[in-house]
Protein backbone atom coordinates (compact mmCIF):
# COMPACT_ATOMS: atom_id res chain seq x y z
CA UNK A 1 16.46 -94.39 -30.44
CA UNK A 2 20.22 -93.25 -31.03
CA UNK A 3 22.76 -95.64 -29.95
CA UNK A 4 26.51 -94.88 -29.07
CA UNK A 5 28.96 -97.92 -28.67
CA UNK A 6 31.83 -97.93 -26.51
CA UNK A 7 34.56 -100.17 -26.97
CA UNK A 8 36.11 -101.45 -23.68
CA UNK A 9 38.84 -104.35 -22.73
CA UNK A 10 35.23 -106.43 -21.73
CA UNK A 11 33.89 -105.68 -25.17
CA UNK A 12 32.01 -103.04 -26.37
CA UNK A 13 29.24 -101.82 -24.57
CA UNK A 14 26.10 -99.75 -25.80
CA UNK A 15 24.30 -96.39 -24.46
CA UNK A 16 20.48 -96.18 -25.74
CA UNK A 17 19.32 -92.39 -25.89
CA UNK A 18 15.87 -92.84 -25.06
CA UNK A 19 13.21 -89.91 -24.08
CA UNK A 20 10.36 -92.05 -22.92
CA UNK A 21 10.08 -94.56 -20.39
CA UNK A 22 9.47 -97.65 -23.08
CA UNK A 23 13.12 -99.06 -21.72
CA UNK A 24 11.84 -100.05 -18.84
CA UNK A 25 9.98 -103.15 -20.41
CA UNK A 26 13.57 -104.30 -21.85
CA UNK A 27 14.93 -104.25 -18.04
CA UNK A 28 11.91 -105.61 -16.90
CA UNK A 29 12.68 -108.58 -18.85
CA UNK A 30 16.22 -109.54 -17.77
CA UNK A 31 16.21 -112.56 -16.46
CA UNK A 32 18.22 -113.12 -13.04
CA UNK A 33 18.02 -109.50 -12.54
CA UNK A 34 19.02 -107.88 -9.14
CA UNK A 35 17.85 -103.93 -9.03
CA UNK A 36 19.49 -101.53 -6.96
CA UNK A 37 17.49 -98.00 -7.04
CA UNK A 38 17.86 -94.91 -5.09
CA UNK A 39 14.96 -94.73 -2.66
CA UNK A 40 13.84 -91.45 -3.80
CA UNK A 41 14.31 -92.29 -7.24
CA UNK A 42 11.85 -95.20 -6.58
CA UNK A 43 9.73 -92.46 -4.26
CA UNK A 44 9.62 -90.46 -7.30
CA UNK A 45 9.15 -92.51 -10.11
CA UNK A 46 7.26 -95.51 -8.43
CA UNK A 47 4.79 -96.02 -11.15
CA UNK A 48 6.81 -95.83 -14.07
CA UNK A 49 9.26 -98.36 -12.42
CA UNK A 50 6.65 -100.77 -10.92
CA UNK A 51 7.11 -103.62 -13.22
CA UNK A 52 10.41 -103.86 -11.86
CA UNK A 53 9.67 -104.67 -8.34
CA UNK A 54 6.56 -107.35 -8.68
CA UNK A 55 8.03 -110.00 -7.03
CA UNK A 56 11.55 -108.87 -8.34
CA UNK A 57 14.75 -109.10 -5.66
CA UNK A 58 15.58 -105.49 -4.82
CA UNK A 59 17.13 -103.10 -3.05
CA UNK A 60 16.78 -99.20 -2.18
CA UNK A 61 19.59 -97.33 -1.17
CA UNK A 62 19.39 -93.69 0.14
CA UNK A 63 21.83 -92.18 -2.38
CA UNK A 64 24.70 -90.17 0.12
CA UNK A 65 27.92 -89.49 0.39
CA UNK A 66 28.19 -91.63 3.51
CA UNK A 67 26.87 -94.75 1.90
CA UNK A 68 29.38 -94.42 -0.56
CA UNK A 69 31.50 -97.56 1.11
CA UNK A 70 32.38 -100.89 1.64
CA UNK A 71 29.85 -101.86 3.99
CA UNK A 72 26.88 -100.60 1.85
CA UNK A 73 28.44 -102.50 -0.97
CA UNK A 74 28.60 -105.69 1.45
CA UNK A 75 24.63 -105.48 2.19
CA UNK A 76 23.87 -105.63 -1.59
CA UNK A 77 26.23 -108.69 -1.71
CA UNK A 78 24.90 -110.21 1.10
CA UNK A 79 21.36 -109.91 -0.38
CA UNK A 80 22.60 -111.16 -3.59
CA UNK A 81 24.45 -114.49 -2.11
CA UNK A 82 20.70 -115.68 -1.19
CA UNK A 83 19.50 -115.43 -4.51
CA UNK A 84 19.90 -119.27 -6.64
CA UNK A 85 21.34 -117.25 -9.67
CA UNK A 86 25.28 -116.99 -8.90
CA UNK A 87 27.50 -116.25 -11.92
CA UNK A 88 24.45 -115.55 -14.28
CA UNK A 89 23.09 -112.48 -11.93
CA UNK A 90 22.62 -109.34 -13.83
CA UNK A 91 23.00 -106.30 -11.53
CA UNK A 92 20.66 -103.82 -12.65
CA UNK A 93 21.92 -99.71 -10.90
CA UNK A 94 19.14 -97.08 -10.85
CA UNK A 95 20.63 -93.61 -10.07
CA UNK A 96 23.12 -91.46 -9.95
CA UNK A 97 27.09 -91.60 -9.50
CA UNK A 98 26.77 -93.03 -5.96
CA UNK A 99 24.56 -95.70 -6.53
CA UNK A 100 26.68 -96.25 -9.85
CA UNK A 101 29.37 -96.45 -7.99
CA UNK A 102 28.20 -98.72 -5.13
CA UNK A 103 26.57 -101.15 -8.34
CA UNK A 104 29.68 -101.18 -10.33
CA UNK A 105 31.89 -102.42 -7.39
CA UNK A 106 29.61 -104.78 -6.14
CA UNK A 107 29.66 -106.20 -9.84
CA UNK A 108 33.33 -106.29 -10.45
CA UNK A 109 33.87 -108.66 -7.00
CA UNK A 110 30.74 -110.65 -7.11
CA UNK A 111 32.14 -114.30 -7.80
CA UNK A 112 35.14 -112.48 -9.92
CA UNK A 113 32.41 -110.21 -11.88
CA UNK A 114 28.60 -110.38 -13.06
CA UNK A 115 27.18 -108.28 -15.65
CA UNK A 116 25.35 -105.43 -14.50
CA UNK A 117 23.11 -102.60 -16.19
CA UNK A 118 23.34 -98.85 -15.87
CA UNK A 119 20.20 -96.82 -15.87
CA UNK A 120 21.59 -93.24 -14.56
CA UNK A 121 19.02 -90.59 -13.31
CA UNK A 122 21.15 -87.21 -12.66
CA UNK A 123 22.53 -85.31 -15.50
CA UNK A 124 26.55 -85.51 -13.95
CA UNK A 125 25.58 -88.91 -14.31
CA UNK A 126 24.34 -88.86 -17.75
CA UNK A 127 26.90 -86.46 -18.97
CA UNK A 128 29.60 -87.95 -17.66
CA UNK A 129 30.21 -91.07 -15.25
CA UNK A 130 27.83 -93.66 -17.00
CA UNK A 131 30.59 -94.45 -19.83
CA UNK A 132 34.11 -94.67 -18.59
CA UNK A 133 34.09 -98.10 -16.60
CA UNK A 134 35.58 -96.07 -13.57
CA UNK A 135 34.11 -97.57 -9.83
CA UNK A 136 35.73 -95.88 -6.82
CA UNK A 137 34.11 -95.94 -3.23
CA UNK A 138 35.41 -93.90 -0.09
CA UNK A 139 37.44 -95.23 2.82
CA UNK A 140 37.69 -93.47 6.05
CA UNK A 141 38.50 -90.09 5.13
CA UNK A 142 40.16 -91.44 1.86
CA UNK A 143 37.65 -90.11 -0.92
CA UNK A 144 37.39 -92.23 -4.15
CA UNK A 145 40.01 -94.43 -3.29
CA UNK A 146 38.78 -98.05 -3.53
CA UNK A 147 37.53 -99.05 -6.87
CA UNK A 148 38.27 -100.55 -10.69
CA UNK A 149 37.59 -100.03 -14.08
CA UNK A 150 34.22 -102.04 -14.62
CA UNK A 151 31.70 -101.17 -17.14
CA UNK A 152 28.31 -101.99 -17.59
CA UNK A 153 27.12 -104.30 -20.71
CA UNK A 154 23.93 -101.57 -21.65
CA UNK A 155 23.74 -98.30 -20.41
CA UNK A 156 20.22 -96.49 -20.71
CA UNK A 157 20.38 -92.83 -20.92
CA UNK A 158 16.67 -91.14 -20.11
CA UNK A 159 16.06 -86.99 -19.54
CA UNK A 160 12.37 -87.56 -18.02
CA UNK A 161 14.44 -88.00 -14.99
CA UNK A 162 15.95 -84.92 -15.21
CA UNK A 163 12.29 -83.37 -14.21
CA UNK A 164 12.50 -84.18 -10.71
CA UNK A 165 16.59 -82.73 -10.25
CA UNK A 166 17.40 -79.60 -7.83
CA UNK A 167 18.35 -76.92 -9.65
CA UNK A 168 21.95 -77.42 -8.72
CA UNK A 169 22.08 -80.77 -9.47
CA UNK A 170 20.92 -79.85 -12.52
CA UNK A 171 23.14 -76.65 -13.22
CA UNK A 172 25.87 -79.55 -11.92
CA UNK A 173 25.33 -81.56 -15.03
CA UNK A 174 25.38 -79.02 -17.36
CA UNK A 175 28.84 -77.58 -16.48
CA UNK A 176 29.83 -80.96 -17.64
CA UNK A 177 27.75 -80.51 -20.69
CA UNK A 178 29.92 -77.11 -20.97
CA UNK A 179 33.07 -79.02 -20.33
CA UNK A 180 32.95 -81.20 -23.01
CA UNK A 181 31.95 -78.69 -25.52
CA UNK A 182 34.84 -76.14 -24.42
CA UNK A 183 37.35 -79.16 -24.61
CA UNK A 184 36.74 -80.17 -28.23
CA UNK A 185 37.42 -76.64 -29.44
CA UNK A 186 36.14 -73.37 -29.33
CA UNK A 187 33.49 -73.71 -32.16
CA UNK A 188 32.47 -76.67 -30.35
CA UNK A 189 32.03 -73.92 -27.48
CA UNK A 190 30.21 -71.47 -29.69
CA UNK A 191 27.65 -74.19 -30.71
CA UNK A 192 26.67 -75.23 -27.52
CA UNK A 193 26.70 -71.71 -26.14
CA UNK A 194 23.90 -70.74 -28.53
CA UNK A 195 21.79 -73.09 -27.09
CA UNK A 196 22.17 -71.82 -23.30
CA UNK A 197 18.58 -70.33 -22.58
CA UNK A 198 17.13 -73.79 -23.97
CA UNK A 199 19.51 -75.94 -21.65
CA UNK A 200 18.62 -73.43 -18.82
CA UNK A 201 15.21 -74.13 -19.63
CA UNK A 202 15.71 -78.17 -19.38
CA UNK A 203 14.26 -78.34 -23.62
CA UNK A 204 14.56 -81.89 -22.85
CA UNK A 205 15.14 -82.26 -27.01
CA UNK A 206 18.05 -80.15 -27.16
CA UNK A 207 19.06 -81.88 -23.78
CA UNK A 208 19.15 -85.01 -25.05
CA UNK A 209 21.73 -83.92 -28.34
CA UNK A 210 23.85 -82.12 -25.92
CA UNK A 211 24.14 -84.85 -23.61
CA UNK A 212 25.04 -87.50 -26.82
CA UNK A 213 27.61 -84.58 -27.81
CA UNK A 214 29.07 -84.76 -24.37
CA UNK A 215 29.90 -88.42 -24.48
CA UNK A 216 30.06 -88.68 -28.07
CA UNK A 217 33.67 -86.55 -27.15
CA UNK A 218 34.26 -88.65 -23.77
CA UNK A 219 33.86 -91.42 -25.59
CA UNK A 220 37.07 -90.84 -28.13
CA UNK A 221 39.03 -90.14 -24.60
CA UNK A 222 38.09 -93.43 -22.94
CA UNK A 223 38.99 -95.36 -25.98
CA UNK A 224 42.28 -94.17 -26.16
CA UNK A 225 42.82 -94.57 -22.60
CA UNK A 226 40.20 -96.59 -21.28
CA UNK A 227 42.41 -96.75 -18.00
CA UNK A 228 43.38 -93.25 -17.42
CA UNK A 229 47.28 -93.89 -17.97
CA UNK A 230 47.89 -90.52 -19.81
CA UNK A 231 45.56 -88.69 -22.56
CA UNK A 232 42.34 -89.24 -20.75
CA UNK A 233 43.99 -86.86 -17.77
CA UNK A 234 42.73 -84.14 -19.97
CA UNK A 235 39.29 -84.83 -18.71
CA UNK A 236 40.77 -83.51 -15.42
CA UNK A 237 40.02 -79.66 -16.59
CA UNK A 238 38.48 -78.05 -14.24
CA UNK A 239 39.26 -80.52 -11.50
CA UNK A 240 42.17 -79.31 -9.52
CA UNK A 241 40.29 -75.93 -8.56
CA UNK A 242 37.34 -77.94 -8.49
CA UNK A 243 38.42 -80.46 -6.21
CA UNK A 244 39.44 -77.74 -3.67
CA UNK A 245 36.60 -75.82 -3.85
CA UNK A 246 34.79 -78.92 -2.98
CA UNK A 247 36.77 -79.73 0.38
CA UNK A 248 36.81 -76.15 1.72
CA UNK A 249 33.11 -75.86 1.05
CA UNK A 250 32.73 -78.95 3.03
CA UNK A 251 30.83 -80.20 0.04
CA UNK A 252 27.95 -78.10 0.02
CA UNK A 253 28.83 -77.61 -3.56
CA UNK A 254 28.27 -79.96 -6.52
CA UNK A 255 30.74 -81.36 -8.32
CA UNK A 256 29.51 -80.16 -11.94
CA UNK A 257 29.15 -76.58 -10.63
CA UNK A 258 32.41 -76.76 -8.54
CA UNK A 259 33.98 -77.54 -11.83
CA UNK A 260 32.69 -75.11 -13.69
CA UNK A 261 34.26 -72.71 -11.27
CA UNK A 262 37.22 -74.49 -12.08
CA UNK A 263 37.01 -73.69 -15.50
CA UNK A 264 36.70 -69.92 -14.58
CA UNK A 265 39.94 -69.78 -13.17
CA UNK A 266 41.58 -72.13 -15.46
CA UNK A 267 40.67 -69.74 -18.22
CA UNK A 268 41.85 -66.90 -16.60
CA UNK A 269 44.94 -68.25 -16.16
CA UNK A 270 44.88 -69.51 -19.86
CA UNK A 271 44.19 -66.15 -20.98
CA UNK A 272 46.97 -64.45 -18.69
CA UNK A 273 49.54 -66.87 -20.33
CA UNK A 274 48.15 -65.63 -23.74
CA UNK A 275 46.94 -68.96 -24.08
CA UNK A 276 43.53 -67.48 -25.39
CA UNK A 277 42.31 -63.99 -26.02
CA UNK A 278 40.37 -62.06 -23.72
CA UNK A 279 37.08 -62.28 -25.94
CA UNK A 280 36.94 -65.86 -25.92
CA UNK A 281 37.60 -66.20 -22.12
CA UNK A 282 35.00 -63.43 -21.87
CA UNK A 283 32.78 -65.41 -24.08
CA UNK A 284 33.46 -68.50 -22.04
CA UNK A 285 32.94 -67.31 -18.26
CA UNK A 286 29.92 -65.73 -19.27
CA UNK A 287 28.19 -69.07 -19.88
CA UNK A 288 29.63 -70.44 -16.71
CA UNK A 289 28.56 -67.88 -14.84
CA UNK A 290 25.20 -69.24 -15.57
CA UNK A 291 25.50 -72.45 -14.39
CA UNK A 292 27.36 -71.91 -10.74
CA UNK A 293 24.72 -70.70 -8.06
CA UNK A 294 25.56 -67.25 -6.98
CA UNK A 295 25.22 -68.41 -3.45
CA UNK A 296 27.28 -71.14 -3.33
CA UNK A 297 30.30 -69.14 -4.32
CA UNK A 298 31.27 -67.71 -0.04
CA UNK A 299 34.28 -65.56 0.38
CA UNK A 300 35.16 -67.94 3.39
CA UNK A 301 35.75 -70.89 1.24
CA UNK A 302 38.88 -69.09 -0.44
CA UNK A 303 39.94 -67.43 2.92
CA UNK A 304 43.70 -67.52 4.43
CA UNK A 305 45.76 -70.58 3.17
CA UNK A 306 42.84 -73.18 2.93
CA UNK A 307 42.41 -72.93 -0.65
CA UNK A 308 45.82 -73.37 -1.57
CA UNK A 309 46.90 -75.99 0.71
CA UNK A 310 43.54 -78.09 0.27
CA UNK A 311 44.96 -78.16 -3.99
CA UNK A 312 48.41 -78.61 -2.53
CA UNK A 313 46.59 -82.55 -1.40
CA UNK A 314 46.33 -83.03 -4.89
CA UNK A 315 48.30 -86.05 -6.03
CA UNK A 316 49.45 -84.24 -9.47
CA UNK A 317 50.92 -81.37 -7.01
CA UNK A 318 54.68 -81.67 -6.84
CA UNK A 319 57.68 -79.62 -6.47
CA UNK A 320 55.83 -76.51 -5.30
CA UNK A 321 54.06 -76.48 -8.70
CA UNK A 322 50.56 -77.23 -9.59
CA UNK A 323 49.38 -79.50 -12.29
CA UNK A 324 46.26 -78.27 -14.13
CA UNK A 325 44.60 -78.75 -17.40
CA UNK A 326 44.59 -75.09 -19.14
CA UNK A 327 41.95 -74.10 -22.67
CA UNK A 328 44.21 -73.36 -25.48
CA UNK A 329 41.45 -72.53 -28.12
CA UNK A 330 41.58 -75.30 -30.19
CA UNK A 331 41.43 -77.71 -26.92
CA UNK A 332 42.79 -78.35 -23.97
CA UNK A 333 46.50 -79.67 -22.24
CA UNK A 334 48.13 -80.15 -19.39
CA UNK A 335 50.74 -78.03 -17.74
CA UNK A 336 52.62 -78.50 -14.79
CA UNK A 337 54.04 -75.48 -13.73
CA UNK A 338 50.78 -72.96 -12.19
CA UNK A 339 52.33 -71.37 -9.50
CA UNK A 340 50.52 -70.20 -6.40
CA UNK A 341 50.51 -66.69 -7.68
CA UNK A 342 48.63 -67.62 -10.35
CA UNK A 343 45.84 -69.65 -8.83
CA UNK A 344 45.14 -66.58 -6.58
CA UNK A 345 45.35 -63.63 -9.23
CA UNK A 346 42.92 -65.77 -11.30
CA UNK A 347 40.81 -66.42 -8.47
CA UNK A 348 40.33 -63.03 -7.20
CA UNK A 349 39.70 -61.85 -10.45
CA UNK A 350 37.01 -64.54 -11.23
CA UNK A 351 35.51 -63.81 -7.61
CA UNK A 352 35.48 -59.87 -8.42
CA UNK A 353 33.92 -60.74 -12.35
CA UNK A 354 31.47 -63.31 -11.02
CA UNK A 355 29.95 -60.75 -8.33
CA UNK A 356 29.15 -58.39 -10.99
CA UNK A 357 28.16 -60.66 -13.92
CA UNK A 358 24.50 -60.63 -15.26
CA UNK A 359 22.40 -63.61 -15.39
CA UNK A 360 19.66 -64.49 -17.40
């Protein structure tokens, strides 16, 4: 079992690669242990996670959007305050970035902060979120906007739950697999690139060395800006054309793939600035192309002004400029001065490209 240590302003912290389900014998044996699990997680993998749950405080949250809140978080404290363990509760969070995010806030403001445990189940989750320490829940129509930096103390990272993923939840977490890769460098790229077909295939071997990659690289952000102050904003690529995408399609597309769209654009931009040549962004959008759903992609969603003005809600957006994250071959940085023009050249162009691209 490979092991990758984070270090953190709590201490360091540990992520176990695992590819069996032998973990769960460790959790099983925390003692003062509180579970939260997505119910269909628990649907799903009921057997496997049954020595959890004999006579073991619980509690199974149906993993959406709209439970993303205070009030959900409130239940799980409210179940928690009946327990006789107080200060020396260990939280343990089954799922993906919602119940994550529920867990890690609920940890952070239980009696000023318990320990908690991080077992995450969706590749986004895997890939990205589970390291970081970042908790955020929604507010009214304010998305992300209540949260901390909190990590767990262990973080278990397993692929047999990949199995059981949509294929766009899936295809989500690997455009953060792709992310990664393209942000360390282009031979970083390249080497990740070659094993597509076997990613697209879920080789849960090659899955498991590509997801270590991915954090292996988020890992050297975090630590030099654990609390997202300045260098870590590089993780942002992607985002800003992402993020919109995600509003005007009302959310009906992942976050993963929405990125990976915004990586399409950002690299055309990147190469119309000269920033990179036109074989590496050729190179580049023809592995992204694989991982966004053709379907998803709806001419509406990019219609009139509502593209532009839903990146225009952006807090980096200023001064009639946008702030975006842009591929310069040998990484990535951020420039502040994307004009309008720009964002809708490149996204007609990735539109018109992506409409005609093969697929394997």
């Amino acid at each position: 079992m490979k092991v990758l240590e984070v270090n953190s302003y709590t201490g360091p912290y540990e992520a176990d690669f695992c590819s069996d389900f032998s973990f769960i014998e460790k959790i099983a044996g925390i003692e003062n242990a509180f579970f939260v699990v997505d119910k269909q997680v628990y649907q799903l993998y009921e057997q496997e996670l049954r020595p959890l749950f004999q006579g073991k405080p619980h509690f199974l949250m149906e993993a959406i959007e709209e439970n993303k809140n205070i009030q959900e978080a409130l239940c799980i404290v409210k179940e928690m305050l009946a327990l006789p363990s107080k200060r020396n509760a260990v939280l343990v969070a089954i799922g993906g970035g919602i119940v994550q995010d529920v867990s890690a806030f609920v940890a952070n403001i239980l009696y000023r902060g318990i320990s908690w445990v991080l077992v995450p189940t969706t590749l986004l989750a895997q890939t990205d979120s589970c390291i970081g320490s970042k908790s955020s829940l929604n507010f009214e129509h304010y998305k992300n906007i209540l949260g901390y930096f909190y990590p767990p103390r262990k973080i278990y990272v397993n692929t047999n739950f990949i199995r059981t993923l949509t294929e766009k939840d899936y295809l989500s977490g690997l455009g953060e697999i792709v992310k990664c890769a393209l942000m360390a460098g282009y031979e970083s790229f390249l080497s990740t690139a070659k094993n597509l077909s076997a990613l697209l295939a879920k080789d849960e071997q090659i899955l498991l060395r590509e997801i270590e990659k991915a954090l292996r690289f988020k890992k050297k952000m975090i630590e030099l800006d654990e609390f997202d102050r300045g260098p870590r904003n590089v993780m942002n690529f992607g985002h800003t054309f992402g993020h919109a995408l995600e509003s005007t399609s009302d959310y009906a597309i992942p976050h993963g793939q929405a990125v990976s769209y915004g990586m399409m654009v950002a690299n055309e931009i990147s190469c119309k600035r000269q920033y990179i040549t036109t074989e590496m962004k050729q190179n580049i959008q023809r592995v992204l192309f694989q991982i966004v759903t053709p379907d998803l992609l709806k001419t509406e969603f990019f219609s009139g002004d509502v593209y532009l003005q839903a990146m225009k809600h952006d807090k980096k957006y200023t001064g009639g400029m946008h702030t975006c994250i842009l591929f310069h071959g040998d990484g990535v940085e951020k420039h502040s001065d994307v004009t309008d023009a720009e964002i809708m050249d490149a996204t007609k162009i990735v539109l018109g490209e992506f409409e005609n691209a093969d697929r394997v």
